[in-house]
Protein backbone atom coordinates (compact mmCIF):
# COMPACT_ATOMS: atom_id res chain seq x y z
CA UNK A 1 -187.19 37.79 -112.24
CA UNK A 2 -191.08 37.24 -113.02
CA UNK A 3 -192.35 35.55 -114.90
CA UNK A 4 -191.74 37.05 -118.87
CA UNK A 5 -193.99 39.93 -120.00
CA UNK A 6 -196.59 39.21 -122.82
CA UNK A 7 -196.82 40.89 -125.80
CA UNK A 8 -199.80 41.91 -125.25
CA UNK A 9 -198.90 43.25 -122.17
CA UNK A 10 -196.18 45.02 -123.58
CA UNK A 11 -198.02 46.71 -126.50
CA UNK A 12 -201.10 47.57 -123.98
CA UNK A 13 -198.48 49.79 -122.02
CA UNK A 14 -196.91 50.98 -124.96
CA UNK A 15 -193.44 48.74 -124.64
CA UNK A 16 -193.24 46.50 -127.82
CA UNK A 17 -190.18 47.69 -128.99
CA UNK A 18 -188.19 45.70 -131.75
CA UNK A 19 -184.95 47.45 -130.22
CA UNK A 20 -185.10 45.30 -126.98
CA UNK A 21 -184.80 42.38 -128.68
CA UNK A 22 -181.58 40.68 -128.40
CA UNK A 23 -180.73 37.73 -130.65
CA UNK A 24 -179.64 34.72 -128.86
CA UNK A 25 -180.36 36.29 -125.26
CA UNK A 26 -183.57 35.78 -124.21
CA UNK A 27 -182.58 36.84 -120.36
CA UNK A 28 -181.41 39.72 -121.85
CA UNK A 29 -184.54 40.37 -123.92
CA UNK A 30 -186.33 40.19 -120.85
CA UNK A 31 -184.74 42.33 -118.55
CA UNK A 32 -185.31 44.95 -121.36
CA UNK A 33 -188.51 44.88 -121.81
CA UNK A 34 -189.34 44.39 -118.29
CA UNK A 35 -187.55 47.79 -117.15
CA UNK A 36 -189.39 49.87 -120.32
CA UNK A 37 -192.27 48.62 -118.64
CA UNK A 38 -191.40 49.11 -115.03
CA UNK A 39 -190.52 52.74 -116.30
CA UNK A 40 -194.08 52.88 -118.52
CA UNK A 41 -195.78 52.31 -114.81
CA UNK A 42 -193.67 54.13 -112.81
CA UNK A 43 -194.79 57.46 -115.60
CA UNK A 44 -198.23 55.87 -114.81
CA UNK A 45 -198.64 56.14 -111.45
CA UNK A 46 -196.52 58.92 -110.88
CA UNK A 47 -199.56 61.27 -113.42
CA UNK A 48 -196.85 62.25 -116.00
CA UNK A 49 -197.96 62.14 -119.86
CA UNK A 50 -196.79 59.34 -122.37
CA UNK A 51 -193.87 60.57 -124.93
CA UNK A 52 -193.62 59.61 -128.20
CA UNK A 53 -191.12 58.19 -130.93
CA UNK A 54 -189.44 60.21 -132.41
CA UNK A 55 -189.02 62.37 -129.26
CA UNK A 56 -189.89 65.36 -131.16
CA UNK A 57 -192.49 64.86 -133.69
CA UNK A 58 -190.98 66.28 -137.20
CA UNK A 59 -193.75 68.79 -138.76
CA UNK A 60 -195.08 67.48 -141.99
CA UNK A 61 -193.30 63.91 -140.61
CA UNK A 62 -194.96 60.31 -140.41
CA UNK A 63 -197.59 60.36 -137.54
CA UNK A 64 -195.11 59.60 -133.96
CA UNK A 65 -196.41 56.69 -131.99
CA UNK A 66 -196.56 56.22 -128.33
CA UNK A 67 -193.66 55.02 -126.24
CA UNK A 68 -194.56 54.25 -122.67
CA UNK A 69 -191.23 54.94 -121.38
CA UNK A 70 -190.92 58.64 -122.62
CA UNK A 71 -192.32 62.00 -121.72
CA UNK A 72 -193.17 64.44 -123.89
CA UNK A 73 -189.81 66.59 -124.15
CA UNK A 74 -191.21 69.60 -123.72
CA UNK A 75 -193.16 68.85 -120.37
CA UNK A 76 -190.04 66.92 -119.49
CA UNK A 77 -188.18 70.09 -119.72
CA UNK A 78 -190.85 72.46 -117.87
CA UNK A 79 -191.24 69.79 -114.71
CA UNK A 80 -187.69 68.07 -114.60
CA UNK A 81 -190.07 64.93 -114.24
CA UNK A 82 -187.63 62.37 -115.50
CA UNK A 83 -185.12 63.37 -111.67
CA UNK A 84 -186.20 62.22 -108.43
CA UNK A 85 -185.12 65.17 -106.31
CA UNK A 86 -184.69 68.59 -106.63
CA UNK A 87 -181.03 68.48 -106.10
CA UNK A 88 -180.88 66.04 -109.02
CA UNK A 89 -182.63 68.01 -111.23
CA UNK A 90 -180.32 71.28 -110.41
CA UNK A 91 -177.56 69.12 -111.78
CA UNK A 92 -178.73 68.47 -114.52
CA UNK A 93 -180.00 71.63 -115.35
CA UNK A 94 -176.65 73.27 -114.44
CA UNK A 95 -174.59 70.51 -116.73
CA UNK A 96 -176.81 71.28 -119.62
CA UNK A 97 -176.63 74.47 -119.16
CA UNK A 98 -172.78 74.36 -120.57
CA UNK A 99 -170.90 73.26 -122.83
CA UNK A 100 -167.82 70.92 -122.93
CA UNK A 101 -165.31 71.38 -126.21
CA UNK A 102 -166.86 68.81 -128.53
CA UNK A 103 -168.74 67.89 -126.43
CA UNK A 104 -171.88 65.11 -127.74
CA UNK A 105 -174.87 64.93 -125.75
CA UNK A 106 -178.16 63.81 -126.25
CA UNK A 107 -180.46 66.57 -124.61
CA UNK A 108 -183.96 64.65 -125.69
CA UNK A 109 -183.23 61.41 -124.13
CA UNK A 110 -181.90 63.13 -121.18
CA UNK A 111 -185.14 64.74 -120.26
CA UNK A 112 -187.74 62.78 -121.91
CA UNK A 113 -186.47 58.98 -121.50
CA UNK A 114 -186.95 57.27 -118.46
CA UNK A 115 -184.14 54.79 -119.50
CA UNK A 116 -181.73 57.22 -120.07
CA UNK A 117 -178.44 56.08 -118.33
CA UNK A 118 -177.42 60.03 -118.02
CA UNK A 119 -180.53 60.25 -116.14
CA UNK A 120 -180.23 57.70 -113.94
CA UNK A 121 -176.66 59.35 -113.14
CA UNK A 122 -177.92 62.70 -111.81
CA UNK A 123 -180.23 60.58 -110.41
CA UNK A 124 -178.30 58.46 -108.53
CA UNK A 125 -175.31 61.05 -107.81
CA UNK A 126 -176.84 64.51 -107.86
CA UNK A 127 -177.73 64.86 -104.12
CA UNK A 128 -173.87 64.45 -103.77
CA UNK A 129 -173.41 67.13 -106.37
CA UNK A 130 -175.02 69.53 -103.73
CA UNK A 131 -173.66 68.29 -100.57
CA UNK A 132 -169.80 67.29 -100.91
CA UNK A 133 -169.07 66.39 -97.33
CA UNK A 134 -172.17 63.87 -98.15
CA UNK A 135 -170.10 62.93 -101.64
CA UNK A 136 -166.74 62.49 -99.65
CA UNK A 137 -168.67 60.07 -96.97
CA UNK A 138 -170.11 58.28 -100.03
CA UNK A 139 -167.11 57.66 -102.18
CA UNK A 140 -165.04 56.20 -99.21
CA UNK A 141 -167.93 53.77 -98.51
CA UNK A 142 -168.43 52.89 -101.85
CA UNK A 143 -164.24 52.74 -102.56
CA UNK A 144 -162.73 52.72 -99.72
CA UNK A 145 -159.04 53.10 -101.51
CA UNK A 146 -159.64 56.40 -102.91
CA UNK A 147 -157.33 58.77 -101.75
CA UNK A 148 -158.09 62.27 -100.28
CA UNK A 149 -161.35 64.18 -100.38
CA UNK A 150 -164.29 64.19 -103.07
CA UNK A 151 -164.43 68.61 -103.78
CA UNK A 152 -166.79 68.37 -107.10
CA UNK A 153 -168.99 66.21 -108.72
CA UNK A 154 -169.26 66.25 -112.50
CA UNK A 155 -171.44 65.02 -115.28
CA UNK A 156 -171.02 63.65 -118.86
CA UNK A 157 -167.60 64.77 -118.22
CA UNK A 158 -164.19 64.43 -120.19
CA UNK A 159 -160.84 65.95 -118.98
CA UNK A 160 -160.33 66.81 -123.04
CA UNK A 161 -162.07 65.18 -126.10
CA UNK A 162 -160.04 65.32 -129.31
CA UNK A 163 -157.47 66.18 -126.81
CA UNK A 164 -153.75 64.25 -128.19
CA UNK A 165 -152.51 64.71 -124.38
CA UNK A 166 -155.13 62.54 -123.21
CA UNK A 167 -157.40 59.92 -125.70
CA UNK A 168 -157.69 62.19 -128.71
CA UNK A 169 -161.18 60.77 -128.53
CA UNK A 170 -164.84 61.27 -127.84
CA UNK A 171 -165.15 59.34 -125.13
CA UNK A 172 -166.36 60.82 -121.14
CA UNK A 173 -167.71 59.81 -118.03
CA UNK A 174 -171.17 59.66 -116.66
CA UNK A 175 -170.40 60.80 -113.62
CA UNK A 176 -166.72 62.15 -112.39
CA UNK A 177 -166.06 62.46 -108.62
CA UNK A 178 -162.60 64.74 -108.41
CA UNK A 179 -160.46 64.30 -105.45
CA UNK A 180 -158.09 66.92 -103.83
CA UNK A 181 -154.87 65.11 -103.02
CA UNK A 182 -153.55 67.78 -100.40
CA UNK A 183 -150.36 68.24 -102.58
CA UNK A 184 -151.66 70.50 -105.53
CA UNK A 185 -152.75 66.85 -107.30
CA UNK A 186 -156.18 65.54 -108.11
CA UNK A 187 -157.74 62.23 -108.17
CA UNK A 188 -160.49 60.98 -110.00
CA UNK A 189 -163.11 57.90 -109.67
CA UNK A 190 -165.05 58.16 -113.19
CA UNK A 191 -167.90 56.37 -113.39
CA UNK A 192 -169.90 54.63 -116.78
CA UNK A 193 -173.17 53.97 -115.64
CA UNK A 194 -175.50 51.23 -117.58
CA UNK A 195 -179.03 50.60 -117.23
CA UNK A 196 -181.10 49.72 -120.53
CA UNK A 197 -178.02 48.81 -122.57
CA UNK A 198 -176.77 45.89 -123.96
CA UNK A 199 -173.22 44.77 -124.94
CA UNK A 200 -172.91 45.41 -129.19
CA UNK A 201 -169.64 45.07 -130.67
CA UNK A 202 -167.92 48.27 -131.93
CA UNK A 203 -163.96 48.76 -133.39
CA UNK A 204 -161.86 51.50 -131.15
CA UNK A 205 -161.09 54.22 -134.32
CA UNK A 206 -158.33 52.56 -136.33
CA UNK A 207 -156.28 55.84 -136.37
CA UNK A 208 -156.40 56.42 -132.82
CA UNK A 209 -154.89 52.95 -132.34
CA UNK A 210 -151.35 54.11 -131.83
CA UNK A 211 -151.82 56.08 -128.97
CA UNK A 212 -154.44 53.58 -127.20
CA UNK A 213 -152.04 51.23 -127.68
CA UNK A 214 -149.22 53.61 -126.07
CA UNK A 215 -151.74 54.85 -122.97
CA UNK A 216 -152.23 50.52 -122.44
CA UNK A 217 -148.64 49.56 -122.43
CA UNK A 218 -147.54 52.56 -120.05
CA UNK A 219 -149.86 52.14 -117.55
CA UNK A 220 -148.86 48.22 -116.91
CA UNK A 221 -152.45 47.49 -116.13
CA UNK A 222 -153.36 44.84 -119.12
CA UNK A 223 -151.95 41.43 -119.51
CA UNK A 224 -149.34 40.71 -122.47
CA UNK A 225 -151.54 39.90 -126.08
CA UNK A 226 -154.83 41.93 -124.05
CA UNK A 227 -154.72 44.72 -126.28
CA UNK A 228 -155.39 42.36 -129.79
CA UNK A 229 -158.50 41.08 -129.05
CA UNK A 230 -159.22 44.84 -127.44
CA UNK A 231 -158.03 46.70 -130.69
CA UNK A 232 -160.57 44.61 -132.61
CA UNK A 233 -164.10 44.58 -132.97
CA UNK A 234 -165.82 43.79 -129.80
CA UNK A 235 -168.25 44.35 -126.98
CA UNK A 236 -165.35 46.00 -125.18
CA UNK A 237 -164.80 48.73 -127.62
CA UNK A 238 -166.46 51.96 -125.04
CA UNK A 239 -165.47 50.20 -121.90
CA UNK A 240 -162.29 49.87 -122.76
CA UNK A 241 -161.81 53.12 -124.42
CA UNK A 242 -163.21 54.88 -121.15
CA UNK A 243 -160.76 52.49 -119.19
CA UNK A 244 -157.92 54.29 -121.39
CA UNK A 245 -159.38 57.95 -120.80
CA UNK A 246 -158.97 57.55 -117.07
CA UNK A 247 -155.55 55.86 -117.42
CA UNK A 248 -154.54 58.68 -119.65
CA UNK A 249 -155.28 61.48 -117.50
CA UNK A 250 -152.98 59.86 -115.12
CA UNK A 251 -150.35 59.84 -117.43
CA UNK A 252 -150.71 63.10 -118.86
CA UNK A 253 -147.39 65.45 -119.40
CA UNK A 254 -148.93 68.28 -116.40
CA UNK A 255 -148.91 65.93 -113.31
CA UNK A 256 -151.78 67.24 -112.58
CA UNK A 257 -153.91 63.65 -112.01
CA UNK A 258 -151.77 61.41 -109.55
CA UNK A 259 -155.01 58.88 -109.15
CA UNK A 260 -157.51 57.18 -111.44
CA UNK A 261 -160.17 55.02 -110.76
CA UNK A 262 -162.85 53.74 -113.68
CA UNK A 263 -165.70 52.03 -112.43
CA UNK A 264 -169.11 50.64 -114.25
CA UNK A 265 -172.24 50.43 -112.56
CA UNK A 266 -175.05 48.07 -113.66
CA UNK A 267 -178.45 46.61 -112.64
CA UNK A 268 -177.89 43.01 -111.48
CA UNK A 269 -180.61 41.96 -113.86
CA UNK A 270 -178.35 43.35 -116.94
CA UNK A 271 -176.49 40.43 -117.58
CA UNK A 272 -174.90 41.60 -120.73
CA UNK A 273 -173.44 44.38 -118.64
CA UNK A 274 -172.20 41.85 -116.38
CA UNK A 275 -171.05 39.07 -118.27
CA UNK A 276 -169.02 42.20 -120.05
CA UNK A 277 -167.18 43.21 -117.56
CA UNK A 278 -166.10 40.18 -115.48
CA UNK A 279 -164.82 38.73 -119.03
CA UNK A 280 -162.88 42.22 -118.95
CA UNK A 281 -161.39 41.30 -115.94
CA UNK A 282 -159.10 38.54 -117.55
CA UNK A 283 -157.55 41.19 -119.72
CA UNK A 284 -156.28 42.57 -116.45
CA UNK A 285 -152.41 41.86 -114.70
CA UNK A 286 -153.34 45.05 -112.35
CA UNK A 287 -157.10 45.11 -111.41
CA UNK A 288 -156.43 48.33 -109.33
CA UNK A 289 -157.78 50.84 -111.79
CA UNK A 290 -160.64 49.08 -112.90
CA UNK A 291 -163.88 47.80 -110.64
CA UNK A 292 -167.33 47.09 -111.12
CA UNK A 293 -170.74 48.26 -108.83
CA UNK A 294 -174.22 46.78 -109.05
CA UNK A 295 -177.06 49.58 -108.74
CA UNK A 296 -178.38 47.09 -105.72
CA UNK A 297 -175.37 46.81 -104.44
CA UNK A 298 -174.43 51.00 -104.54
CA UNK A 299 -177.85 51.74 -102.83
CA UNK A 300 -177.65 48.78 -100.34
CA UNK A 301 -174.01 50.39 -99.20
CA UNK A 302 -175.40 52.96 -97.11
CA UNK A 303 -174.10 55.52 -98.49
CA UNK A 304 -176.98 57.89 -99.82
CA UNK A 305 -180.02 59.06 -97.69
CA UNK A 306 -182.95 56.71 -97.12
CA UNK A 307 -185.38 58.47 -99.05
CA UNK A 308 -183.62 58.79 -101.73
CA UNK A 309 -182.71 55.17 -102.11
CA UNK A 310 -186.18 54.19 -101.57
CA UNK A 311 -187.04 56.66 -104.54
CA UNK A 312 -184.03 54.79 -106.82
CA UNK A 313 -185.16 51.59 -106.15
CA UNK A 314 -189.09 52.17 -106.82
CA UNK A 315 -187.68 53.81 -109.92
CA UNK A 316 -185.15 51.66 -111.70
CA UNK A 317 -184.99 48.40 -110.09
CA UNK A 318 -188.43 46.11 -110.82
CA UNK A 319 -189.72 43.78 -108.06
């Protein structure tokens, strides 16, 4: 990576932001602030107008301040600005245009923050939204063991939150590519996808511990004492929990999901991301379920149309 970003290079772009400061890792810290800026002059050069925090200025409220790496929501809305194709932003506009049961999604990051994660999922998926021969092609590039043939491609998806049958949770996937099996049976690879974050420490809801516990121990996939450190507060609370919502749809009483795959993508540069989820690894006996993707590595695979991986990588991945 470059050489580290001033502050007064930072606060010239708007992009001094206390919130990408992470105690005790200063690579981290970095690689934060350097893709709010590399999003700050991406909205720069592209001619789209600097956003604000809070997204939506409260009438009467204290006076909002500029944030380099946001777009005013409601020219965000009008020109889909924060997608890179028009097939992208059809996907999103068709997700938010429904509503899952319980569903919690953030509508103002989605369209005005160019570090939105759910962003850079229709981003990087939404061309294979509209074109599932091109999503089938793609998936058995990218996973070669995934059985049968991608026939939908959802978004901010969960097969049932609050749902007993599967997590009785909150959790879902950025991105869900369903497979038909040929025998009445689906398949799924669900996707987390990570760009800005970092790892913070969370605790899995205490009284939804006896049925994580009972979704780990049936599906064989975690090694024996794995699930103490994982009940606990850690890092691992959401990956793990979205881990368990894949495993549990497997599992669940219809039959109706004979295959799960969970897989998180990441920037290389996000080493929390990383450091995450090859620590995760140990917890596994049965890897199978569970692999990992860099955002280099998915758009170096081949597997999406030049253009558009050109556009991704000016986009999200600085230098």
């Amino acid at each position: 990576m470059a050489e580290a970003l001033s502050q007064e290079e930072l606060s010239a772009a708007h992009c001094w932001e206390q919130e990408d400061r992470v105690p005790g890792r200063p690579g981290m810290t970095e690689f934060r602030r350097r893709v709010r800026y590399h999003q700050a002059r991406w909205r720069e050069a592209n001619g789209h107008p600097i956003g604000t925090q809070p997204i939506v200025p409260r009438p009467g409220g204290p006076r909002p301040r500029q944030v380099g790496s946001r777009l005013p929501l409601d020219y965000a809305r009008e020109t889909g600005a924060n997608f890179l194709t028009n097939q992208a932003l059809a996907a999103a506009r068709t997700r938010t245009s429904v509503v899952e049961a319980h569903q919690s999604f953030d509508h103002q990051r989605l369209w005005a923050d160019l570090l939105s994660s759910a962003a850079l999922a229709f981003n990087l998926f939404g061309d294979l939204a509209a074109d599932l021969q091109l999503a089938d092609q793609a998936v058995h590039t990218w996973w070669p063991q995934a059985p049968g043939r991608v026939t939908e491609v959802r978004f901010a998806h969960s097969p049932g939150r609050f749902d007993p049958a599967y997590l009785n949770s909150l959790r879902d996937f950025d991105a869900a590519f369903v497979l038909d099996l040929d025998d009445g049976t689906q398949g799924v690879v669900a996707v987390d996808v990570n760009y800005h974050e970092r790892a913070k420490p969370e605790t899995p809801k205490p009284s939804n511990r006896r049925r994580n516990l009972e979704v780990a121990d049936r599906s064989g996939v975690f090694a024996k004492g794995a699930t103490d450190p994982l009940t606990a507060r850690s890092e691992f609370c959401v990956l793990w929990l979205e881990h368990l919502l894949s495993l549990s749809m497997v599992q669940h009483a219809s039959g109706h999901w004979r295959w799960a795959h969970y897989v998180v993508v990441h920037p290389a540069g996000n080493t929390d991301i990383a450091d995450m989820v090859a620590r995760y690894r140990e917890f596994l006996v049965d890897p199978a379920t569970f692999s990992t993707m860099t955002v280099e590595e998915l758009l170096g695979a081949g597997a999406l149309p030049g253009p558009a991986v050109a556009a991704l990588r000016e986009r999200y991945l600085p230098g």
